[in-house]
Protein backbone atom coordinates (compact mmCIF):
# COMPACT_ATOMS: atom_id res chain seq x y z
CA UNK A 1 0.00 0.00 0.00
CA UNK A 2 1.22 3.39 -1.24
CA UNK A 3 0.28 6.81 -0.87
CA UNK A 4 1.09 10.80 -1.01
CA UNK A 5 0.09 12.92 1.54
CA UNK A 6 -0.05 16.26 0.03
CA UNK A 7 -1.26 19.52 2.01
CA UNK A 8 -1.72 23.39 1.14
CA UNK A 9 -0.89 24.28 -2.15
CA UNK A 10 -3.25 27.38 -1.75
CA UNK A 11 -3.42 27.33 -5.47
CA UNK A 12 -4.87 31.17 -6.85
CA UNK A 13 -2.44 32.41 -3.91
CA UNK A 14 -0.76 35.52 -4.97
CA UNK A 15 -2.76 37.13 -7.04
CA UNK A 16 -0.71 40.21 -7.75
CA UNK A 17 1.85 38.67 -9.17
CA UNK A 18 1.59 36.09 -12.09
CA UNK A 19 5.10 35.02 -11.49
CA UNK A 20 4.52 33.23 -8.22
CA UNK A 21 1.04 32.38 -9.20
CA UNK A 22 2.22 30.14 -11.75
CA UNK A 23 5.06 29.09 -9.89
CA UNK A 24 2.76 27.77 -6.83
CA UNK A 25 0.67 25.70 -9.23
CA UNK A 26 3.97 24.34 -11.00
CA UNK A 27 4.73 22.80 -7.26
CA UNK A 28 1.23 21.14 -7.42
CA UNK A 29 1.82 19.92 -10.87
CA UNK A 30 5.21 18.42 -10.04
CA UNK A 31 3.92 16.42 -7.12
CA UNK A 32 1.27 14.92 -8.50
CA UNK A 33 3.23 14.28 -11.80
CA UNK A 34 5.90 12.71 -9.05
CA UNK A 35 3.07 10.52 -6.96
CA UNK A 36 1.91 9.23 -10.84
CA UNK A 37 5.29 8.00 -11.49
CA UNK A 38 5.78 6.35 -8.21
CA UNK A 39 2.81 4.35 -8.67
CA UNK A 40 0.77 5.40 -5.93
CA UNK A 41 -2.85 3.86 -4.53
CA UNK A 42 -3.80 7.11 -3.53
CA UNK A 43 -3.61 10.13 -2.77
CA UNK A 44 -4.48 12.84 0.34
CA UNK A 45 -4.61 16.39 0.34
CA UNK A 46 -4.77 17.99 3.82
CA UNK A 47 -6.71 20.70 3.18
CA UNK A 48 -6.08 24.20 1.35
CA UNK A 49 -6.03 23.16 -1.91
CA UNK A 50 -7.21 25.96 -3.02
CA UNK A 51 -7.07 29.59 -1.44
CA UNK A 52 -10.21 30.77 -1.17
CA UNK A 53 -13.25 29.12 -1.66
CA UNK A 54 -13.84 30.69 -5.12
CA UNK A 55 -10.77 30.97 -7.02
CA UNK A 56 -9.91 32.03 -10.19
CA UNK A 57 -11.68 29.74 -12.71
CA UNK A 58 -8.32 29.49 -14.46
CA UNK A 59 -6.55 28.61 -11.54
CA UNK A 60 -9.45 25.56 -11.20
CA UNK A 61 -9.71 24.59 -15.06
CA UNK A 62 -5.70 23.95 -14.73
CA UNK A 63 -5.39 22.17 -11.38
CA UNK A 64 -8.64 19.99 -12.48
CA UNK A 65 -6.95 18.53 -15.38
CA UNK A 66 -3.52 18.23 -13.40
CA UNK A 67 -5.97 15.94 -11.21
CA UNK A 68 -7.50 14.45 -13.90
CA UNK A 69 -4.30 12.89 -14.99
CA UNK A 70 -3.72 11.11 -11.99
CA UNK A 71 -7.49 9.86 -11.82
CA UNK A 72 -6.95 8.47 -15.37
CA UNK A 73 -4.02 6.04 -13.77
CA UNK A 74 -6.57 5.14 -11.53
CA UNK A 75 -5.33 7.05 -8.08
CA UNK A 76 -7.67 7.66 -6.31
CA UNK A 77 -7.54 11.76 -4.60
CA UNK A 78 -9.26 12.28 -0.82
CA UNK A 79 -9.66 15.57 0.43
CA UNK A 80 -10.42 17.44 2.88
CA UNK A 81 -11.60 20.78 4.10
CA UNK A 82 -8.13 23.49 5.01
CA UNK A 83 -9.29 26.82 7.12
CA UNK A 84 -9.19 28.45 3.43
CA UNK A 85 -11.34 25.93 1.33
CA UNK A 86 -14.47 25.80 3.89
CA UNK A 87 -16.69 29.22 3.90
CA UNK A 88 -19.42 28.90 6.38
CA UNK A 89 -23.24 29.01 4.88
CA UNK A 90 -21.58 28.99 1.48
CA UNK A 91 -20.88 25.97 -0.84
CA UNK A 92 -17.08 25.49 -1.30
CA UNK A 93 -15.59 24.51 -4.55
CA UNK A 94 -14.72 21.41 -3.10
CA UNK A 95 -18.02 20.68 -2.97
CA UNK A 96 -18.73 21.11 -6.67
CA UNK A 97 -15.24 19.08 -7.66
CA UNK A 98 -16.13 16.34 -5.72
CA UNK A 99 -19.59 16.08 -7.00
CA UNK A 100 -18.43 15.36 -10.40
CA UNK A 101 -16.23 12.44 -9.01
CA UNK A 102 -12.56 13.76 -9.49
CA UNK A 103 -11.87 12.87 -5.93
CA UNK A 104 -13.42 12.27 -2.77
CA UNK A 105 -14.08 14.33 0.55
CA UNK A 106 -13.82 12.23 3.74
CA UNK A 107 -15.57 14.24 6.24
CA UNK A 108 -18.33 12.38 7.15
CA UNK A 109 -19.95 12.11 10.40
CA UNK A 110 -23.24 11.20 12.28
CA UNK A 111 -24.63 12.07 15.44
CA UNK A 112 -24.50 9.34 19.04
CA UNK A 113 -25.03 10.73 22.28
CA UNK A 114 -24.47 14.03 21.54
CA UNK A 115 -21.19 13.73 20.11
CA UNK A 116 -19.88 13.71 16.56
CA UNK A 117 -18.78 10.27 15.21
CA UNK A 118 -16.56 10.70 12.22
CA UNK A 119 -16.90 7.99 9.86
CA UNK A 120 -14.09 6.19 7.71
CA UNK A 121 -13.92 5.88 4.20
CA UNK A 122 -12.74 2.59 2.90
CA UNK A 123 -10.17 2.89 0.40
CA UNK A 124 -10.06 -0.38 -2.21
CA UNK A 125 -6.59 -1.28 -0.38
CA UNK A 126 -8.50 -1.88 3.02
CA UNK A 127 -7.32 1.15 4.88
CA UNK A 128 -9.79 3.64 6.35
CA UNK A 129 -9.36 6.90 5.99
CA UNK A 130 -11.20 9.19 8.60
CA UNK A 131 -10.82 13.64 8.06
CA UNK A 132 -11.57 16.03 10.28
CA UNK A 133 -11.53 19.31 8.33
CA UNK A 134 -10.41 22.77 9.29
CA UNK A 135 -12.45 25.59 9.76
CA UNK A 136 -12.44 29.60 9.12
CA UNK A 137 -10.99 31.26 12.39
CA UNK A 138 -9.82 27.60 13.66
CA UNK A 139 -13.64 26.48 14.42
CA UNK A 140 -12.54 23.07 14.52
CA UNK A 141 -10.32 23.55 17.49
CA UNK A 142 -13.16 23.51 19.78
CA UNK A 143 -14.33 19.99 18.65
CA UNK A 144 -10.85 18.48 20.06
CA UNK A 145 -10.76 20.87 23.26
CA UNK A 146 -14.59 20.83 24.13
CA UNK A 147 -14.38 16.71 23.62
CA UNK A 148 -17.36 17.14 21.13
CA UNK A 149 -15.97 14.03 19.55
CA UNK A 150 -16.76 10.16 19.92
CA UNK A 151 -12.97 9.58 20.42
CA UNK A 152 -13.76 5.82 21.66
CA UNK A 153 -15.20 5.28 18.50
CA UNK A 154 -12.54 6.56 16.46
CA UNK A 155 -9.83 4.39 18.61
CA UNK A 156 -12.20 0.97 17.83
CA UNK A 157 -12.03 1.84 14.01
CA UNK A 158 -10.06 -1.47 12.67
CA UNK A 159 -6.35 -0.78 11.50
CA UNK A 160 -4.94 -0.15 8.47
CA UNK A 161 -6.16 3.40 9.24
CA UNK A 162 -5.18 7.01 8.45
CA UNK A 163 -6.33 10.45 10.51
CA UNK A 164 -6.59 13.32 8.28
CA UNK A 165 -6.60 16.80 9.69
CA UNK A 166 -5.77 20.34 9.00
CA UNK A 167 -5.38 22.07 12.52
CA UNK A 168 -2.32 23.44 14.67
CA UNK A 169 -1.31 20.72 17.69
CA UNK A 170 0.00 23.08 20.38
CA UNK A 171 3.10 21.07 21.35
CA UNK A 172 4.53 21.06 17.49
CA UNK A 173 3.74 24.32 16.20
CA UNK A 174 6.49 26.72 15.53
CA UNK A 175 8.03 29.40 17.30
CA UNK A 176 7.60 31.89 15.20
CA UNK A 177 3.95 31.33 14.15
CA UNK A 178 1.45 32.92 16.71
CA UNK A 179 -1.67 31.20 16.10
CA UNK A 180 -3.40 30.81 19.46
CA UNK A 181 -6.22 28.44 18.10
CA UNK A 182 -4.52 25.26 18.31
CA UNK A 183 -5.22 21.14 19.71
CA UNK A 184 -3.00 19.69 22.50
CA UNK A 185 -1.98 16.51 21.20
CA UNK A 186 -3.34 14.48 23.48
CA UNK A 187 -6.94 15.35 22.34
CA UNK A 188 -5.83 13.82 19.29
CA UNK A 189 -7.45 9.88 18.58
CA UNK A 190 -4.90 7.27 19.41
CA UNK A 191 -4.20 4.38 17.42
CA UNK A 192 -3.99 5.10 13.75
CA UNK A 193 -1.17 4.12 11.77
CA UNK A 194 -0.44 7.50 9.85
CA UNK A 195 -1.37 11.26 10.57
CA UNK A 196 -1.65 13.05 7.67
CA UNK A 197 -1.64 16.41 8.77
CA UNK A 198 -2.36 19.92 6.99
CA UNK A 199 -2.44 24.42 8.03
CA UNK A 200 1.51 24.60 9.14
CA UNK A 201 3.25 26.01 6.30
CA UNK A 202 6.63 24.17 7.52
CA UNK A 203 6.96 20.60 7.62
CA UNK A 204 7.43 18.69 11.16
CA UNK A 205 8.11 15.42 11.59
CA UNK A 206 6.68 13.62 14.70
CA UNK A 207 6.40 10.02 16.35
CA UNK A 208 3.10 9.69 18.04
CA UNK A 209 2.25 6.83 20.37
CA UNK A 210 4.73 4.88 17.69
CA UNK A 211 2.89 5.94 14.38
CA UNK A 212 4.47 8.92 12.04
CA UNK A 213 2.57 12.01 12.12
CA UNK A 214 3.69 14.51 9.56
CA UNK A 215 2.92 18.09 8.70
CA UNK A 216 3.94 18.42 5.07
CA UNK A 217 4.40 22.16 5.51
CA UNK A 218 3.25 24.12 1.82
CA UNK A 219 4.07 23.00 -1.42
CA UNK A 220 5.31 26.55 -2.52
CA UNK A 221 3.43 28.99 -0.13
CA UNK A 222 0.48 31.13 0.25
CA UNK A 223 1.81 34.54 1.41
CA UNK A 224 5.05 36.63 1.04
CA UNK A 225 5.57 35.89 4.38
CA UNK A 226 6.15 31.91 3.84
CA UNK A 227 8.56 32.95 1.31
CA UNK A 228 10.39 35.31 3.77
CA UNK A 229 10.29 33.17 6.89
CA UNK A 230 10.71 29.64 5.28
CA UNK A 231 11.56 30.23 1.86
CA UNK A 232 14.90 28.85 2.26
CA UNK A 233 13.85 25.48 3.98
CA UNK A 234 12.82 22.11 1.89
CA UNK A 235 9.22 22.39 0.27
CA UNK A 236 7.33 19.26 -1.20
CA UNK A 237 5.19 16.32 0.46
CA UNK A 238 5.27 13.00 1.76
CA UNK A 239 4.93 9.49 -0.39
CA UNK A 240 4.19 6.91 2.45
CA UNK A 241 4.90 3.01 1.60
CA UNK A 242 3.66 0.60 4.41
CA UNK A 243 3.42 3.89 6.88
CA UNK A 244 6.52 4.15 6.75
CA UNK A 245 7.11 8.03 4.84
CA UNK A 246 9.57 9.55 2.22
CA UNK A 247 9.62 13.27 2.10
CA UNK A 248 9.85 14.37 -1.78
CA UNK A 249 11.39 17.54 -2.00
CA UNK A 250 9.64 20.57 -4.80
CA UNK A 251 11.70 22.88 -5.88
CA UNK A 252 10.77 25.28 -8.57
CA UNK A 253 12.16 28.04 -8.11
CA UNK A 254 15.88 29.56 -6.69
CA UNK A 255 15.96 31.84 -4.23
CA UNK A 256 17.80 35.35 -3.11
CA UNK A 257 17.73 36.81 0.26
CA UNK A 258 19.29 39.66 1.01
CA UNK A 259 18.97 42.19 4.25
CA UNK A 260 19.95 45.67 4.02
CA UNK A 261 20.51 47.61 7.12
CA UNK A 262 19.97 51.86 6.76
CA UNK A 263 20.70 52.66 10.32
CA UNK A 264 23.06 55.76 10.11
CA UNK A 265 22.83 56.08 6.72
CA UNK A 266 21.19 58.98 4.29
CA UNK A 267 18.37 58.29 2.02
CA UNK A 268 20.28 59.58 -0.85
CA UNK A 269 22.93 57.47 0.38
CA UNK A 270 20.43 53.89 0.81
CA UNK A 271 19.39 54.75 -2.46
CA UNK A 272 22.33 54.91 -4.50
CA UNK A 273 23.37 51.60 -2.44
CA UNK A 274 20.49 49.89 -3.24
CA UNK A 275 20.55 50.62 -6.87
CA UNK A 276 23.92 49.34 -7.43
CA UNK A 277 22.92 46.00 -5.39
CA UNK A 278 19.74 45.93 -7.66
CA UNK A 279 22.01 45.98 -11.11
CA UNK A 280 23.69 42.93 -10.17
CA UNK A 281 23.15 39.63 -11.65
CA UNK A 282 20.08 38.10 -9.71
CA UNK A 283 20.59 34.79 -11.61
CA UNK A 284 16.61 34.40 -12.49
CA UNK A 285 16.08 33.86 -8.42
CA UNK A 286 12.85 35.30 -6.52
CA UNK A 287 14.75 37.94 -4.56
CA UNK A 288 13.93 38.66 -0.81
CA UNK A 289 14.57 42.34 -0.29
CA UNK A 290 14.03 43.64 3.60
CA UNK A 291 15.13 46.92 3.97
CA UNK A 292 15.57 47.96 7.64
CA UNK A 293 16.84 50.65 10.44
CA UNK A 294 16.78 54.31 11.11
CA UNK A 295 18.01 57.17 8.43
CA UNK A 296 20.09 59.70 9.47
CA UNK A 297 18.90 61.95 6.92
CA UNK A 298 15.85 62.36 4.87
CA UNK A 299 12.18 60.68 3.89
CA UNK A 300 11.67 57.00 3.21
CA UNK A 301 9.20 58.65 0.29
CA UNK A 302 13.21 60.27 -1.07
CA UNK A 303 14.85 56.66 -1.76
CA UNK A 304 12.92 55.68 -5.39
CA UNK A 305 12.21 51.85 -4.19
CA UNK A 306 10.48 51.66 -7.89
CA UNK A 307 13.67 52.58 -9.56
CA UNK A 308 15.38 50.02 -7.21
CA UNK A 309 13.00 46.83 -7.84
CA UNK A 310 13.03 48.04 -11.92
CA UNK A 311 16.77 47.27 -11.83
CA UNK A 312 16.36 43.75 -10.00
CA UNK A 313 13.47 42.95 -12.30
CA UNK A 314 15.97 43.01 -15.32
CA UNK A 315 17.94 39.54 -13.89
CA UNK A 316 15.84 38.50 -10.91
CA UNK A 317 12.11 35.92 -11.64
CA UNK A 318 10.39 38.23 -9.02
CA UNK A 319 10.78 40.75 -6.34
CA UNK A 320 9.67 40.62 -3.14
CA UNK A 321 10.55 44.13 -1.37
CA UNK A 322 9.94 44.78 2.46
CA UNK A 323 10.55 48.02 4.22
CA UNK A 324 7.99 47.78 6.93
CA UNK A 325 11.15 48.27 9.60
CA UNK A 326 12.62 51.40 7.64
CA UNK A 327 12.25 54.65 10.02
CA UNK A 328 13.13 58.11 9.93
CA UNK A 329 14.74 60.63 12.92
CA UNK A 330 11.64 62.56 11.80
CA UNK A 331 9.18 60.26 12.17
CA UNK A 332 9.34 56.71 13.79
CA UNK A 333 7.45 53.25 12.38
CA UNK A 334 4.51 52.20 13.81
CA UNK A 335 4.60 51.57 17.37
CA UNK A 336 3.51 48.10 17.23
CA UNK A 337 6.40 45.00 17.49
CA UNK A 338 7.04 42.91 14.00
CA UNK A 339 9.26 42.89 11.34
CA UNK A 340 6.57 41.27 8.87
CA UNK A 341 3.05 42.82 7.44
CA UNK A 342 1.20 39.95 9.22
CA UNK A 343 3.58 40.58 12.75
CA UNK A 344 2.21 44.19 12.37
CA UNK A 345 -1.44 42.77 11.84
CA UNK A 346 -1.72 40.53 14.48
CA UNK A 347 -0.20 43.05 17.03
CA UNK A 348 -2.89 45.90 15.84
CA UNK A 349 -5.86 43.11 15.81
CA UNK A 350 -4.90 42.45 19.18
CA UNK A 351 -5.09 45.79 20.10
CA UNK A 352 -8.15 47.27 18.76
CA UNK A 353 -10.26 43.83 18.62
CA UNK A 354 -13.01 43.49 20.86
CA UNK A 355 -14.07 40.24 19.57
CA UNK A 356 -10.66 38.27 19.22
CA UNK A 357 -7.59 38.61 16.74
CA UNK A 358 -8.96 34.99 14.76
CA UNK A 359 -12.64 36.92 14.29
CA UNK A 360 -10.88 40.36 13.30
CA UNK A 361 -8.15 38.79 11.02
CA UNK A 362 -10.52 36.83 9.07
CA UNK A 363 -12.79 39.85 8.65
CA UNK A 364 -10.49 41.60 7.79
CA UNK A 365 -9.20 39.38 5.04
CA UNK A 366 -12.48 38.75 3.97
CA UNK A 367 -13.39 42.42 3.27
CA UNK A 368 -9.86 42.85 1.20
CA UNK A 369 -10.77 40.58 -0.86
CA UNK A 370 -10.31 41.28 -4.86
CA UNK A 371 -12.95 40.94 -7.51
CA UNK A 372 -12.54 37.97 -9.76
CA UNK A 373 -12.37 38.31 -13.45
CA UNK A 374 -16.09 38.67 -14.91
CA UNK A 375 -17.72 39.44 -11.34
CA UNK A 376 -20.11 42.26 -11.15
CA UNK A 377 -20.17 44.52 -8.14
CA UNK A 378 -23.47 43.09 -6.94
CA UNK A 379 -21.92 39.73 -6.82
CA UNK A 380 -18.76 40.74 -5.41
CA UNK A 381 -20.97 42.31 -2.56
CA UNK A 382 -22.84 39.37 -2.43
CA UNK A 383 -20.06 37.17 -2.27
CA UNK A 384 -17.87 39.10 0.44
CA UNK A 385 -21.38 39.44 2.42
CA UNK A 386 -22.22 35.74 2.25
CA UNK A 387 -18.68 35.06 3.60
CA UNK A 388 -18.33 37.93 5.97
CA UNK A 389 -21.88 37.31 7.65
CA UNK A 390 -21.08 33.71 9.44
CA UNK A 391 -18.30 35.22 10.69
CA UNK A 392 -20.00 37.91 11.84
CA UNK A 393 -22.72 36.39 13.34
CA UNK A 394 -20.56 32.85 15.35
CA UNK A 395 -18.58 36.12 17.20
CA UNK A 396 -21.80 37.68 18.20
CA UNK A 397 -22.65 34.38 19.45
CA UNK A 398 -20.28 34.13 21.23
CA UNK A 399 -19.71 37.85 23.05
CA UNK A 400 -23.24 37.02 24.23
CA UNK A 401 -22.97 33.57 26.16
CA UNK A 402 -19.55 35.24 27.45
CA UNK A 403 -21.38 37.71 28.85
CA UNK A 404 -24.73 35.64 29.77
CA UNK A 405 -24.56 35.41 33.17
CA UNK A 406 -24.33 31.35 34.24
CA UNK A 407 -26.86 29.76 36.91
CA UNK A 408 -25.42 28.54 39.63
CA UNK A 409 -25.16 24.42 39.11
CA UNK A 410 -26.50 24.34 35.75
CA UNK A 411 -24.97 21.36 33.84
CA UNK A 412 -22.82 22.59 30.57
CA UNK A 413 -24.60 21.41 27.16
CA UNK A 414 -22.61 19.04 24.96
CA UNK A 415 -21.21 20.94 22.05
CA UNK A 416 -23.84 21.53 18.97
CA UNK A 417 -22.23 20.25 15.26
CA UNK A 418 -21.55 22.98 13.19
CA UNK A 419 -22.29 21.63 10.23
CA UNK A 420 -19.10 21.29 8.24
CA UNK A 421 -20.61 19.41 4.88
């Protein structure tokens, strides 16, 4: 028995640059091309195959006959929801793809005793494959923490089995990443022979109760700030023979990282620094450009950063530019902590956010949204509203039982399902 475990490709993710867009469904092509040559059974994304629920429809016509190939070898492809794919009250994509039979969701669940039983899917090899999908703002987190699910069931499932699931475990997540919405792992179902794990953009290898459970960690990435942070660490995915995994590298691109420190320095002077860095031969590499300190002299607005990526642009495959830690004598940076755009926005959400950085952050995100290509603005409305509402309504929700005041002795009611398809 012989499958890949594949998780967040986030294909339609940068959608300002066409470079990286293609470059992030290249990785997706390669490791499906790669899991078709090794003669896999099957194959599992982890969620966030896509990055929003709605993508670009050329973004979907290419990856559906990327999967198509695959399919016509007869692998089969199980999915199942990422935090990006599922949009509450909405139907996802997903939904539509696997309707038409070019792979398979494995959420499924009933109801016993007021908890949720998640049901396996039998794959023709005999192993059961059982997902537990993610959620916008982490939702599914309180399923694990609130014990919402039949966990006694899952354990009895009969082995060869495989856990699917695209959540943050507390104990593994990285350093770096602040995400507060995560699963201790010892909510997590004991007993299953391979963990197939998705939503950490950096892979992690673990040993759990004697059975591998692996993040995969993103094919390519899904912001600037997976390029920045872990663009110089091994991408690709996992092909698993007898449980026992191989991690298959992706690499599709080169990249160029370079730090520039202004502190004591003019803008004049930066500039003319910069500019003779940005002539160089950049080799064809995605170049990482953080520019950061105080100026001695001068306006950031003085040093021509267009001028500067126009010149990298001439050897370099794309340009990522960063000055969000570039202050003046005249006028300091934000107040708030963080090198990175999303540093900065977590720190402000935490400030101003009455109703919790997850809720704010995904609003947020939500309302920035772009208009696809052939959307009118009453869709577009509709379709930010349709998302946006659910949100808006599950943190209303839940400001008013925080504030409800509790009787005195009054047993706790089991966890409702939120219906996750």
């Amino acid at each position: 028995m012989k499958f890949s475990h594949i998780a967040d490709a986030h294909l339609g993710a940068f959608s300002k640059s066409k470079t990286l867009r293609e470059l992030n469904l290249k990785a997706f092509e390669e490791a499906i091309e790669k899991s078709i040559s090794e003669g896999v059974d099957f194959i599992i994304i982890a969620g966030d195959l896509y990055h929003n629920p709605l993508p670009d429809m050329d973004i979907v016509k290419r990856s559906v006959e990327i999967m198509k190939r695959a399919k016509e070898e007869g692998i089969r492809i199980y999915v199942v929801y990422g935090s990006h794919d599922f949009s509450a009250g909405t139907t996802s994509l997903l939904d539509v793809l696997a309707e038409t039979g070019l792979f398979q969701k494995v959420v499924r669940y009933e109801m016993h005793d007021g908890k949720i039983r998640l049901l396996p899917t039998e794959d023709e090899t005999g192993v059961r494959l059982v997902g537990m999908p993610g959620m916008t703002s982490a939702m599914e987190v309180r399923y694990f923490t609130e014990d919402a699910l039949d966990m006694e069931f899952l354990e009895e499932i009969p082995n060869p089995k495989i856990f699917i699931f695209h959540t943050t475990i507390y104990e593994l997540k990285p350093d770096y990443l602040a995400d507060k919405n995560a699963v201790p792992i010892s909510k997590f179902p004991k007993g299953f022979d391979y963990y197939a794990g998705g939503h950490l953009h950096e892979r992690i290898e673990y040993d759990f109760n004697g059975s591998p459970l692996r993040y995969t960690g993103a094919l390519f990435g899904a912001t600037y700030n997976d390029l920045d942070v872990i663009g110089e660490k091994e991408k690709g995915f996992y092909i698993v023979e007898d449980f026992k995994p191989r991690f298959i590298p992706i690499k599709v691109c080169e990249f160029e990282k370079k730090i520039y420190d202004a502190t004591g320095k003019s803008a004049s002077r930066v500039e003319e620094e910069l500019l003779e860095y940005g002539k160089k031969d950049h080799g064809n590499r995605v170049v990482i450009l953080k520019v950061r300190g105080e100026l001695s002299s001068g306006k950031i607005a003085d040093i021509n950063f267009r001028k500067i990526r126009e010149e990298m642009e001439k050897t370099a495959l794309d340009v990522l530019l960063n000055t969000y830690a570039l202050t003046t004598k005249e006028r300091k940076s934000i107040s708030v902590p963080g090198e990175t755009q999303e540093d900065i926005e977590n720190r402000v959400f935490e400030e101003i956010s009455d109703f919790g950085v997850d809720f704010t952050k995904s609003l947020f995100h939500v309302l920035k949204s772009e208009k696809m290509e052939g959307e009118n603005k009453r869709d577009f409305a509709e379709r930010i509203w349709s998302t946006a509402k659910p949100l808006i309504d599950e943190a209303l929700k839940k400001k008013i039982e925080k504030n409800k005041p509790k009787p005195e002795g009054k047993e706790k009611k089991p966890v409702s399902l939120f219906d996750f398809g």
